[in-house]
PDB file of N, CA and C in Angstrom:
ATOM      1  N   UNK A   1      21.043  -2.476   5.609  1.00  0.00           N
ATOM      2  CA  UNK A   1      20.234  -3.130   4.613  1.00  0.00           C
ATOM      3  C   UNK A   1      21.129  -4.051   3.797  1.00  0.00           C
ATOM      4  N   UNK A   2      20.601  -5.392   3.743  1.00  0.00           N
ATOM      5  CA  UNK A   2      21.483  -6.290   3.130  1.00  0.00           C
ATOM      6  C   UNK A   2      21.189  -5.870   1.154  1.00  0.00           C
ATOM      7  N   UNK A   3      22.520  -5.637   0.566  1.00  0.00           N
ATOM      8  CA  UNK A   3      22.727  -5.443  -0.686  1.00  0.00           C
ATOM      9  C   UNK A   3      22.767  -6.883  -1.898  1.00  0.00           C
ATOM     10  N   UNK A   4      22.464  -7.081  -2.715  1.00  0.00           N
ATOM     11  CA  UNK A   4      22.698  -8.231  -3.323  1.00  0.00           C
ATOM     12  C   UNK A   4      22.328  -8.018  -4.789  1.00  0.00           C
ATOM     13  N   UNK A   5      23.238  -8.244  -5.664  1.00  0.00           N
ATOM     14  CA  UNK A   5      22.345  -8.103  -6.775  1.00  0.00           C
ATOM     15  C   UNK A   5      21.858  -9.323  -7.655  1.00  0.00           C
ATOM     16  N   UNK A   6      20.535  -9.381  -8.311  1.00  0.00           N
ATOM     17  CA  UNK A   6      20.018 -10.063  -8.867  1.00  0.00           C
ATOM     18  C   UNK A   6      19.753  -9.960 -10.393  1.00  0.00           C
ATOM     19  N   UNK A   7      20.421 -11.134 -10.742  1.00  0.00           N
ATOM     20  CA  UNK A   7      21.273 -10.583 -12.473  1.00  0.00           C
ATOM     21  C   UNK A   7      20.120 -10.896 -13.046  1.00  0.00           C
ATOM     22  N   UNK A   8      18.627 -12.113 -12.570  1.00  0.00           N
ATOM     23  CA  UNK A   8      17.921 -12.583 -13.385  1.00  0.00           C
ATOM     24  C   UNK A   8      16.427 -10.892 -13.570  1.00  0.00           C
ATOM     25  N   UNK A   9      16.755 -10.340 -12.296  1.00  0.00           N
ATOM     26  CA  UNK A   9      15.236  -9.555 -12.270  1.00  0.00           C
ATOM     27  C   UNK A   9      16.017  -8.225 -12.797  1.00  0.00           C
ATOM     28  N   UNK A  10      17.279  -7.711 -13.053  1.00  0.00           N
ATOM     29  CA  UNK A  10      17.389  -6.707 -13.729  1.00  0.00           C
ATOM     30  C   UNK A  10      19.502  -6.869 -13.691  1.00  0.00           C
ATOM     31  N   UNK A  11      19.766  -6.196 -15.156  1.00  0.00           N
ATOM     32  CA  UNK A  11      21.098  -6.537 -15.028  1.00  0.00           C
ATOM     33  C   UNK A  11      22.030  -4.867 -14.324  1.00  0.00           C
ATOM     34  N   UNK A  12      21.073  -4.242 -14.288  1.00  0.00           N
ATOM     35  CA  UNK A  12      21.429  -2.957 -13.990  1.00  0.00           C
ATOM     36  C   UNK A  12      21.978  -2.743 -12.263  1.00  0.00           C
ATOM     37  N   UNK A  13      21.578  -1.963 -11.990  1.00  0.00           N
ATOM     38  CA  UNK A  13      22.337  -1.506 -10.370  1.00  0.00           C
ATOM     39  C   UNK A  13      21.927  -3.055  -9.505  1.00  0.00           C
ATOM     40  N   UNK A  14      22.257  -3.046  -8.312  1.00  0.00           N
ATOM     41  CA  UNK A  14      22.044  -3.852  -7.064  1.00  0.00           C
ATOM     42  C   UNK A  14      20.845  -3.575  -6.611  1.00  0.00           C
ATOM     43  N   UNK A  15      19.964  -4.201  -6.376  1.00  0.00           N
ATOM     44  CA  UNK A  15      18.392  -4.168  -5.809  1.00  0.00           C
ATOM     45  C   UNK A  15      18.691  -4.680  -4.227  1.00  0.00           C
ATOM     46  N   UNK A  16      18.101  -3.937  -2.884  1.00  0.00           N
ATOM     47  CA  UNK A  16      18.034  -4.438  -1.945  1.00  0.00           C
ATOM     48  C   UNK A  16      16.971  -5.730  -1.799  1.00  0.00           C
ATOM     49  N   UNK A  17      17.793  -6.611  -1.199  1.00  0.00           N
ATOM     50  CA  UNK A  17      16.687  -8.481  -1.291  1.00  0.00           C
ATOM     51  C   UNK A  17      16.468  -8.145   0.313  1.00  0.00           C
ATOM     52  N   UNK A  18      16.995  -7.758   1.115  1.00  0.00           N
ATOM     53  CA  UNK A  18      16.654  -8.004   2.174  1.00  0.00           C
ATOM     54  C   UNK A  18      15.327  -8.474   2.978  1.00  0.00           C
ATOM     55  N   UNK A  19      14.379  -7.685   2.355  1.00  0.00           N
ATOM     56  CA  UNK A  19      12.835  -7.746   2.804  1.00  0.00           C
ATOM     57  C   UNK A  19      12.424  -8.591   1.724  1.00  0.00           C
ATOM     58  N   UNK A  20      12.662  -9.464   0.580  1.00  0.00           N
ATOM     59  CA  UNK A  20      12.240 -10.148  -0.363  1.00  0.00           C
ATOM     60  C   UNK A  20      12.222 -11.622   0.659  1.00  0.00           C
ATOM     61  N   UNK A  21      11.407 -12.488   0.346  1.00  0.00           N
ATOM     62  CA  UNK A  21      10.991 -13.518   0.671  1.00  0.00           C
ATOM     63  C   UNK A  21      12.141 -14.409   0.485  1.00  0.00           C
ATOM     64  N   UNK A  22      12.198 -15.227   1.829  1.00  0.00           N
ATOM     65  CA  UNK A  22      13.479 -16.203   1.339  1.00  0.00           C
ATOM     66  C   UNK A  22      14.880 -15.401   1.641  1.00  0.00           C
ATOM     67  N   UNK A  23      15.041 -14.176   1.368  1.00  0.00           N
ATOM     68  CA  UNK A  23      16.500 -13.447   1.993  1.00  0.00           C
ATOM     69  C   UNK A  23      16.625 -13.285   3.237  1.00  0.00           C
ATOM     70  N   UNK A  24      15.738 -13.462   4.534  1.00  0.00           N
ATOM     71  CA  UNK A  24      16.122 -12.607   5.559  1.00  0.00           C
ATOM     72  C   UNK A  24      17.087 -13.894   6.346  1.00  0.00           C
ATOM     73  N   UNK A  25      17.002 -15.283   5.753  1.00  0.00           N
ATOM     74  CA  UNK A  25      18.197 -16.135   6.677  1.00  0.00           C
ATOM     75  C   UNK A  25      19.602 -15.666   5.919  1.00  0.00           C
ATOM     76  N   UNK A  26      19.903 -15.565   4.952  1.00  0.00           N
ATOM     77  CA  UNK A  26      21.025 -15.040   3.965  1.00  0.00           C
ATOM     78  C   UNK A  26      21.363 -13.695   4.279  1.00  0.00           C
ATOM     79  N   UNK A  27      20.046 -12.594   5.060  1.00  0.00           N
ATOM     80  CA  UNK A  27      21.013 -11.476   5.310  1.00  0.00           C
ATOM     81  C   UNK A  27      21.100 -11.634   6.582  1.00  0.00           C
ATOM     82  N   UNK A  28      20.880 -11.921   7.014  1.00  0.00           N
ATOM     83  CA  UNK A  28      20.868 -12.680   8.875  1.00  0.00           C
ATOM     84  C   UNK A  28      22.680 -12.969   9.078  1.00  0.00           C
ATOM     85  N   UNK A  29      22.575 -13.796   7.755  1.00  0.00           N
ATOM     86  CA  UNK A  29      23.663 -14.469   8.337  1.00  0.00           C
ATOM     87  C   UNK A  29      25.309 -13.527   7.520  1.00  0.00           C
ATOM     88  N   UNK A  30      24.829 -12.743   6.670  1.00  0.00           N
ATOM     89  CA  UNK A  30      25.923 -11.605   6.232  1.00  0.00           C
ATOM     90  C   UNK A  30      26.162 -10.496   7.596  1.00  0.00           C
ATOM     91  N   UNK A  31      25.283 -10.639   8.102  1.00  0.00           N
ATOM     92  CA  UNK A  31      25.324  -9.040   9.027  1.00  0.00           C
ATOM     93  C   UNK A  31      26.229 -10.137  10.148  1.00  0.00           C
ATOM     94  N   UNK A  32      25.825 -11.169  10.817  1.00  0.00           N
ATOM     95  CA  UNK A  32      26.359 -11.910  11.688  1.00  0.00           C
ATOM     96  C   UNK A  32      28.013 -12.180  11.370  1.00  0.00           C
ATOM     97  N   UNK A  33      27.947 -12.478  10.140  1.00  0.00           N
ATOM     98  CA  UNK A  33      29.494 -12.744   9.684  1.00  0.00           C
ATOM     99  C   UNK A  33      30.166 -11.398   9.693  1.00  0.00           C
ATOM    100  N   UNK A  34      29.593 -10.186   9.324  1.00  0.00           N
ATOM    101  CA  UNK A  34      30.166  -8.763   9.290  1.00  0.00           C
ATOM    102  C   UNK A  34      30.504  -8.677  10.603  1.00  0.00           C
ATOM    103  N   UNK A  35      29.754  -8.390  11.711  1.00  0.00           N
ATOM    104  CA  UNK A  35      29.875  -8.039  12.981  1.00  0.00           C
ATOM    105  C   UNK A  35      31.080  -9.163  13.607  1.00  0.00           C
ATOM    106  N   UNK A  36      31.045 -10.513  13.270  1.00  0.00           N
ATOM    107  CA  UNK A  36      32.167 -11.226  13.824  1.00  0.00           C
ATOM    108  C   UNK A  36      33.281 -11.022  13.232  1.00  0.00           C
ATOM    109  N   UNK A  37      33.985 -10.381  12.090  1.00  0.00           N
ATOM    110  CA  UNK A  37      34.716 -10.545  11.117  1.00  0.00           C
ATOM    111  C   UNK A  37      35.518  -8.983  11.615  1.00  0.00           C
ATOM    112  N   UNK A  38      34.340  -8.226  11.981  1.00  0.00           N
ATOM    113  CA  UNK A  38      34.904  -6.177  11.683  1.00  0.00           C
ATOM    114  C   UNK A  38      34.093  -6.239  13.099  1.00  0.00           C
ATOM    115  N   UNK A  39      34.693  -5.308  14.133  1.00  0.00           N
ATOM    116  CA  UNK A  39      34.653  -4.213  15.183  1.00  0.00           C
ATOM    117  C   UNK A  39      34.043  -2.725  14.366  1.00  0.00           C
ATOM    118  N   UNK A  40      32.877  -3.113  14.076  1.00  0.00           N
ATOM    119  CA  UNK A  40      31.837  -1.707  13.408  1.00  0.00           C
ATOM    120  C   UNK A  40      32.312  -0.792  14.470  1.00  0.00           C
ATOM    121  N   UNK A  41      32.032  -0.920  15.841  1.00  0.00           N
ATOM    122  CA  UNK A  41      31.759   0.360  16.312  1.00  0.00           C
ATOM    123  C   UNK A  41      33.027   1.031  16.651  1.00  0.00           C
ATOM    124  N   UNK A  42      34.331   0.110  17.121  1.00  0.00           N
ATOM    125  CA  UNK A  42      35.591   0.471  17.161  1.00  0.00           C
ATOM    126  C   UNK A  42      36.355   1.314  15.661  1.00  0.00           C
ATOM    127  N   UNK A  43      35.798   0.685  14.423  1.00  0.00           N
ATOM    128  CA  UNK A  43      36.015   1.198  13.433  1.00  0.00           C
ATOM    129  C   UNK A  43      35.357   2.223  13.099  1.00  0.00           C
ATOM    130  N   UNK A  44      34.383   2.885  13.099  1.00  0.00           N
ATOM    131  CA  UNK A  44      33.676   3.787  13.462  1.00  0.00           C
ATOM    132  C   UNK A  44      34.056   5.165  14.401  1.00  0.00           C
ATOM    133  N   UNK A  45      34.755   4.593  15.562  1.00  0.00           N
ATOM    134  CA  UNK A  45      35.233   5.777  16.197  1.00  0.00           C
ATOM    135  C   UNK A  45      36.599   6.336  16.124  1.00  0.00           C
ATOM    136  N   UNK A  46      37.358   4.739  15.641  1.00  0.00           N
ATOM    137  CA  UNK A  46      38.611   5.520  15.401  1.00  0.00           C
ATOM    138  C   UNK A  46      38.818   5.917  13.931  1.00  0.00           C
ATOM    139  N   UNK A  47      37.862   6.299  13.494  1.00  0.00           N
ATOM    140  CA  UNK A  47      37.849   6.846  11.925  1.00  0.00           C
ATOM    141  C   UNK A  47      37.106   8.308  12.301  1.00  0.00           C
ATOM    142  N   UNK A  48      36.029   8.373  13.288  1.00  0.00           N
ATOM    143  CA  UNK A  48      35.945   9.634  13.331  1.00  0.00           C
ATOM    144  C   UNK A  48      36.659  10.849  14.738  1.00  0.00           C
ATOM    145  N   UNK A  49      37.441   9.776  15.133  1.00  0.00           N
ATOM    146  CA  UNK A  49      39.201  10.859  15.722  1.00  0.00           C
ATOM    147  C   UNK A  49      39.906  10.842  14.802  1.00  0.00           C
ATOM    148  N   UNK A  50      40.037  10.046  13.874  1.00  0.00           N
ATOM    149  CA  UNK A  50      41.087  10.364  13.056  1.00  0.00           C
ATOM    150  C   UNK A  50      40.152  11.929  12.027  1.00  0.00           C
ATOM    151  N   UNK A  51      39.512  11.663  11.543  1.00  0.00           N
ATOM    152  CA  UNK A  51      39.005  12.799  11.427  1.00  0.00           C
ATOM    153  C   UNK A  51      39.009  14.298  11.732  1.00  0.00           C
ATOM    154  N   UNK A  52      38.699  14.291  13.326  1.00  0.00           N
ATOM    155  CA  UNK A  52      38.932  14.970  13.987  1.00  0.00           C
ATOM    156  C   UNK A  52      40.396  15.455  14.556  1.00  0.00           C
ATOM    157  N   UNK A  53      41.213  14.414  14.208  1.00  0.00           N
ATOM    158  CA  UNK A  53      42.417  15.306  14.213  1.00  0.00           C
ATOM    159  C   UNK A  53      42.572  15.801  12.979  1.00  0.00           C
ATOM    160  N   UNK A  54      42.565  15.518  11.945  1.00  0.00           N
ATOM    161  CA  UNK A  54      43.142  16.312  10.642  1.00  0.00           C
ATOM    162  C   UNK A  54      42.131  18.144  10.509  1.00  0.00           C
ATOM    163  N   UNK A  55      40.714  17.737  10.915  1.00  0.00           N
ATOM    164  CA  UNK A  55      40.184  18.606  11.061  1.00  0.00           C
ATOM    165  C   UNK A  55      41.281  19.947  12.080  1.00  0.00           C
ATOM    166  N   UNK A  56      41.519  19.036  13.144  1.00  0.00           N
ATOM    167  CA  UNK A  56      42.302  19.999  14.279  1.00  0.00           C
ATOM    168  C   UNK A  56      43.745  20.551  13.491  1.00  0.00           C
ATOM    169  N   UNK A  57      44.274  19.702  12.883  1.00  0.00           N
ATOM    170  CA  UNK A  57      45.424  19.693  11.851  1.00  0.00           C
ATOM    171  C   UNK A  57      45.255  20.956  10.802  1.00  0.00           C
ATOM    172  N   UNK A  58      44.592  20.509  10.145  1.00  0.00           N
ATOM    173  CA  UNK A  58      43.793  21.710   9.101  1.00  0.00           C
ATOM    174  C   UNK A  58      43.773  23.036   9.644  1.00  0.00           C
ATOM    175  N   UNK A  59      42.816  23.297  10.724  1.00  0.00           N
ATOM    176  CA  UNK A  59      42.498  24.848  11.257  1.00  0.00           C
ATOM    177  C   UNK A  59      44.138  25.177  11.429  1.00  0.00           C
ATOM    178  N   UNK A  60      44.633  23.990  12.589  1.00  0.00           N
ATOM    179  CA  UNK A  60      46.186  25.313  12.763  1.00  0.00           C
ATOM    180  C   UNK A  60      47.023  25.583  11.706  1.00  0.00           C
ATOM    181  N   UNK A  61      47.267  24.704  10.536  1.00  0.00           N
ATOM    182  CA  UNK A  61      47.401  25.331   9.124  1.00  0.00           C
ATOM    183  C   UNK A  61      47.452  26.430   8.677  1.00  0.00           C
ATOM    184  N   UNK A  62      46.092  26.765   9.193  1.00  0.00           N
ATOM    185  CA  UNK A  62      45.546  28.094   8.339  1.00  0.00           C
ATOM    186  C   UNK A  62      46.050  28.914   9.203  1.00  0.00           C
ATOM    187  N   UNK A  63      46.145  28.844  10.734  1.00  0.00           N
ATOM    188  CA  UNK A  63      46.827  30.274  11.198  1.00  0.00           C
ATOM    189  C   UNK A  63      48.433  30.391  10.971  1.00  0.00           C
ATOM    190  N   UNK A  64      48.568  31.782  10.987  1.00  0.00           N
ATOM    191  CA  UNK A  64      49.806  32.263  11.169  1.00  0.00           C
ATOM    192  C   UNK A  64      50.273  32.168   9.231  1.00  0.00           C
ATOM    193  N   UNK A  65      51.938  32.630   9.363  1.00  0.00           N
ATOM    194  CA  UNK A  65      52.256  32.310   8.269  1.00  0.00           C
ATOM    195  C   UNK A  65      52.110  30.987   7.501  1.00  0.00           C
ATOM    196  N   UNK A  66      51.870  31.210   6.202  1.00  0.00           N
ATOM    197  CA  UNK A  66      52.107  29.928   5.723  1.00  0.00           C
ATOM    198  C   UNK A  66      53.291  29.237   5.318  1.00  0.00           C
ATOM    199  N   UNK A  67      53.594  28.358   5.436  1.00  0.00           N
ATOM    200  CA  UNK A  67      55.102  27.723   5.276  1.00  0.00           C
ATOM    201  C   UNK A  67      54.971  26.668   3.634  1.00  0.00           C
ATOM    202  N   UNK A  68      55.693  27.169   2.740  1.00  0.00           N
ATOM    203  CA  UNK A  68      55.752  25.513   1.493  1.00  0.00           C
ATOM    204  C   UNK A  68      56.537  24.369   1.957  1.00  0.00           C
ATOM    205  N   UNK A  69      55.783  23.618   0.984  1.00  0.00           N
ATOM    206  CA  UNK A  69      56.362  22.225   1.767  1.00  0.00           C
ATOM    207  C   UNK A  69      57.223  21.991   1.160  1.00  0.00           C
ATOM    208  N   UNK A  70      57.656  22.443  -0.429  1.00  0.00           N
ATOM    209  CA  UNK A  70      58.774  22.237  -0.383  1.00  0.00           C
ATOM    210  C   UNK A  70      60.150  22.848  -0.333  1.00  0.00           C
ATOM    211  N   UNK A  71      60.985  21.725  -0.133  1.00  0.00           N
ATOM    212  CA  UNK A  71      62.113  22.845   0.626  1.00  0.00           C
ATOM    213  C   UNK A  71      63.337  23.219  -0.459  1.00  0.00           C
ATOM    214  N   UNK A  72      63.860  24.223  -0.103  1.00  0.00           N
ATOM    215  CA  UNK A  72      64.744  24.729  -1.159  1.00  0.00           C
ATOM    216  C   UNK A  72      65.900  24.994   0.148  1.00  0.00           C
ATOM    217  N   UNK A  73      66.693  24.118  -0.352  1.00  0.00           N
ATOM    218  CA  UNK A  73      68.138  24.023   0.530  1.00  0.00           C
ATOM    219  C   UNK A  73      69.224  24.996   0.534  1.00  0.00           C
ATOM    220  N   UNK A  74      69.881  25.522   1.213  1.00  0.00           N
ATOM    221  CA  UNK A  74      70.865  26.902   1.038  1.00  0.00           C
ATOM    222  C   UNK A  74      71.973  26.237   0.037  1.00  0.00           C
ATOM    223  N   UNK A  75      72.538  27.843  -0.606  1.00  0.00           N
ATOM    224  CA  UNK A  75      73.334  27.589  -1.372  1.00  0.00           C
ATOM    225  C   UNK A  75      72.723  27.413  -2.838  1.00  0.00           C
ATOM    226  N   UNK A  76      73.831  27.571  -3.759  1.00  0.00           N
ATOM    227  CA  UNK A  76      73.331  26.913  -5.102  1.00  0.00           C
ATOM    228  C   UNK A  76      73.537  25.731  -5.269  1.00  0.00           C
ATOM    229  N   UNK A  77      72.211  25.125  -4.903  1.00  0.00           N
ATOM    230  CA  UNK A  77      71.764  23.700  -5.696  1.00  0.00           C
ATOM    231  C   UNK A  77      72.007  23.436  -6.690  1.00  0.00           C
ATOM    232  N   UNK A  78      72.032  24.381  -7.735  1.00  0.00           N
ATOM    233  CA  UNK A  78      71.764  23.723  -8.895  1.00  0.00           C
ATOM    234  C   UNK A  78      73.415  23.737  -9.388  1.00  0.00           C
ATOM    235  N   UNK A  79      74.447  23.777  -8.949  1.00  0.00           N
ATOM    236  CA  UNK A  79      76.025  23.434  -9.472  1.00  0.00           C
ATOM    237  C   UNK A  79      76.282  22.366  -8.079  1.00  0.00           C
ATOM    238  N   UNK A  80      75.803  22.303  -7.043  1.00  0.00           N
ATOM    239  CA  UNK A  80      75.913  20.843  -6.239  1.00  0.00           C
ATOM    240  C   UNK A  80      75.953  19.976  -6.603  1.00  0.00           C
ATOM    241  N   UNK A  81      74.737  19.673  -7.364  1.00  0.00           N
ATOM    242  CA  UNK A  81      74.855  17.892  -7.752  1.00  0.00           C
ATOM    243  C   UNK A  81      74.928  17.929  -9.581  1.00  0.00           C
ATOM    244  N   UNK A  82      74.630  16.390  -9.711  1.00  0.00           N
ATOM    245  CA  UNK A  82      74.829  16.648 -11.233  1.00  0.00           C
ATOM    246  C   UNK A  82      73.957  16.708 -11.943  1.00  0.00           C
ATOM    247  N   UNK A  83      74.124  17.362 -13.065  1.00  0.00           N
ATOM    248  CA  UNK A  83      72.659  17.825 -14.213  1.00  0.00           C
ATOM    249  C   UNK A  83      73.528  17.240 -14.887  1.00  0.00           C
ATOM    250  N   UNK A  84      72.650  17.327 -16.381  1.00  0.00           N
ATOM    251  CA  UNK A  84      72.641  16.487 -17.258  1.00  0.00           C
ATOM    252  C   UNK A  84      73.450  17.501 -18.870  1.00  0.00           C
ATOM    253  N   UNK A  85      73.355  18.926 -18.349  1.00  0.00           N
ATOM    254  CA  UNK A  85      74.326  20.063 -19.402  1.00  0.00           C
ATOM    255  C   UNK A  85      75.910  19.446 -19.147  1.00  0.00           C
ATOM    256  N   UNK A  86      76.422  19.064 -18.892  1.00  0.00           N
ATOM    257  CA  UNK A  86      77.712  18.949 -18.746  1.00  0.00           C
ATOM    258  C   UNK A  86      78.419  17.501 -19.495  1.00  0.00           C
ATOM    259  N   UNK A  87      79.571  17.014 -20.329  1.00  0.00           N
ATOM    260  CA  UNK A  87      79.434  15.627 -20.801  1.00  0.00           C
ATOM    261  C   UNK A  87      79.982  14.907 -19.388  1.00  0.00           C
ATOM    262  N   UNK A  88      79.719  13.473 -19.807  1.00  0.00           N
ATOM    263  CA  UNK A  88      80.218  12.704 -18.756  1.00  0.00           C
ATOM    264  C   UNK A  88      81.559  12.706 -18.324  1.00  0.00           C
ATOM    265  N   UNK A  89      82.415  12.332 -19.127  1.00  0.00           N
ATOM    266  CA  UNK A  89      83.880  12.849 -19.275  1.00  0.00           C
ATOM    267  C   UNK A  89      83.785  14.286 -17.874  1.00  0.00           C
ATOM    268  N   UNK A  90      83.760  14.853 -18.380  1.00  0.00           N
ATOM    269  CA  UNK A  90      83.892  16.670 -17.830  1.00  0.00           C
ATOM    270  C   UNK A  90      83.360  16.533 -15.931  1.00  0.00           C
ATOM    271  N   UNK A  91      82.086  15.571 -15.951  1.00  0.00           N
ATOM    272  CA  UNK A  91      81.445  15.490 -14.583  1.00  0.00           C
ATOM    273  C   UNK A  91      82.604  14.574 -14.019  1.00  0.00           C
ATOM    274  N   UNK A  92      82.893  13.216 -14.284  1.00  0.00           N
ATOM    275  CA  UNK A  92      83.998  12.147 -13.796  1.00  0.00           C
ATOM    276  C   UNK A  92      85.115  13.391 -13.712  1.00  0.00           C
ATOM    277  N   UNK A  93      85.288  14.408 -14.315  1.00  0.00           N
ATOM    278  CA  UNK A  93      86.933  14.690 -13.757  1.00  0.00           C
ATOM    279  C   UNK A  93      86.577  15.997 -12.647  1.00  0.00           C
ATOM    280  N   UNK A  94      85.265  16.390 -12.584  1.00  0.00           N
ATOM    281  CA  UNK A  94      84.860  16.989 -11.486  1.00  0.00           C
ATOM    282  C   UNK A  94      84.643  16.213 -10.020  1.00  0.00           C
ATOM    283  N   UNK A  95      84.675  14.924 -10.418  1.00  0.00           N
ATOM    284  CA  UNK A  95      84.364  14.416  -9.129  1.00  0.00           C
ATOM    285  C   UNK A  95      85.972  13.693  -8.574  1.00  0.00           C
ATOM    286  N   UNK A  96      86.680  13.149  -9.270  1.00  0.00           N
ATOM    287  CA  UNK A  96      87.715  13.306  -8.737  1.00  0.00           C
ATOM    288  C   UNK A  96      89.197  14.471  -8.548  1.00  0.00           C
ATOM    289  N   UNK A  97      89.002  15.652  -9.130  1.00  0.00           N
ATOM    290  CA  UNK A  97      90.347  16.322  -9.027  1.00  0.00           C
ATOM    291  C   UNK A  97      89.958  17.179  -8.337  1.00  0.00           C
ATOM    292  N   UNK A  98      91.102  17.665  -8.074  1.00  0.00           N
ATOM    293  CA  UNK A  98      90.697  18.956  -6.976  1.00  0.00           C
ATOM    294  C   UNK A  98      90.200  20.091  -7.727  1.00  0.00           C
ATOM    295  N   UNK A  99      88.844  20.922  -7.113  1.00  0.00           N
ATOM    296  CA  UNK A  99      88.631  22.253  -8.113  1.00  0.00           C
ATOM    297  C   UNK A  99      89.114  22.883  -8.828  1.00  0.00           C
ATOM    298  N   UNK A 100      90.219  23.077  -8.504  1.00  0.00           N
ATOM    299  CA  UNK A 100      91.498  24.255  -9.291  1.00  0.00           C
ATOM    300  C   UNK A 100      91.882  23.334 -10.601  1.00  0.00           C
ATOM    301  N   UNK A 101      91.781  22.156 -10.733  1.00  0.00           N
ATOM    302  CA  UNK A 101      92.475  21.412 -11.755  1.00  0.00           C
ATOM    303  C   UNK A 101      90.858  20.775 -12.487  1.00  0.00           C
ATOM    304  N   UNK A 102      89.914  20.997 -12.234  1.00  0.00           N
ATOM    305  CA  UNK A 102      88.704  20.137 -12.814  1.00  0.00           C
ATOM    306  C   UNK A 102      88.287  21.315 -13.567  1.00  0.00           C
ATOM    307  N   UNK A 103      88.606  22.865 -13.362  1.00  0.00           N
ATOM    308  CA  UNK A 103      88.007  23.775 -14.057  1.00  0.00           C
ATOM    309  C   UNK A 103      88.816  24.322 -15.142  1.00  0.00           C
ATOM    310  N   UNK A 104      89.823  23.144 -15.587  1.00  0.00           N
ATOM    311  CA  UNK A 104      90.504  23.757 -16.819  1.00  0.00           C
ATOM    312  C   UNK A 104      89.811  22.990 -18.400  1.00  0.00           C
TER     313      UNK A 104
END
């Protein structure tokens, strides 16, 4: 159904003109330009495989254990990299001296 709105017969939602007198060369020629412009039916199917895989995606999800997505890396992370408790000074002489001499 061709959509159009008409600001003079109401300023509110979009009124279908299609079947109104005088619209059917104007929606004639929207649907003609749609269909040459967009692959409806190609778009159409590969939207509902794509679908259908997430659907397929989804179910195996749910079996078995569940896994989080996010990941927590071995080791302590949190003295790996740098935070923001420490002064700058103190981090710069952690990153160049050797351990034994950065922890005095």
């Amino acid at each position: 159904m061709f959509l159009k709105h008409d600001a003079a017969v109401e300023a509110g939602p979009a009124h279908a003109l299609a079947n109104v007198a005088g619209s059917a060369p104007q929606a004639a020629a929207f649907r003609a330009e749609t269909a040459r412009r967009w692959p409806l039916d190609a778009i159409t199917a590969d939207i509902l495989a794509s679908q259908r895989r997430r659907i397929l995606v989804a179910e195996a999800l749910r079996r078995g254990r569940p896994t989080a997505w996010d990941y927590q890396p071995p080791g302590a992370a949190a003295t790996a990299y740098i935070r923001p408790h420490k002064p700058l000074e103190r981090l710069e002489a952690d990153c160049r001296l050797p351990s034994r001499l950065a922890s005095r």
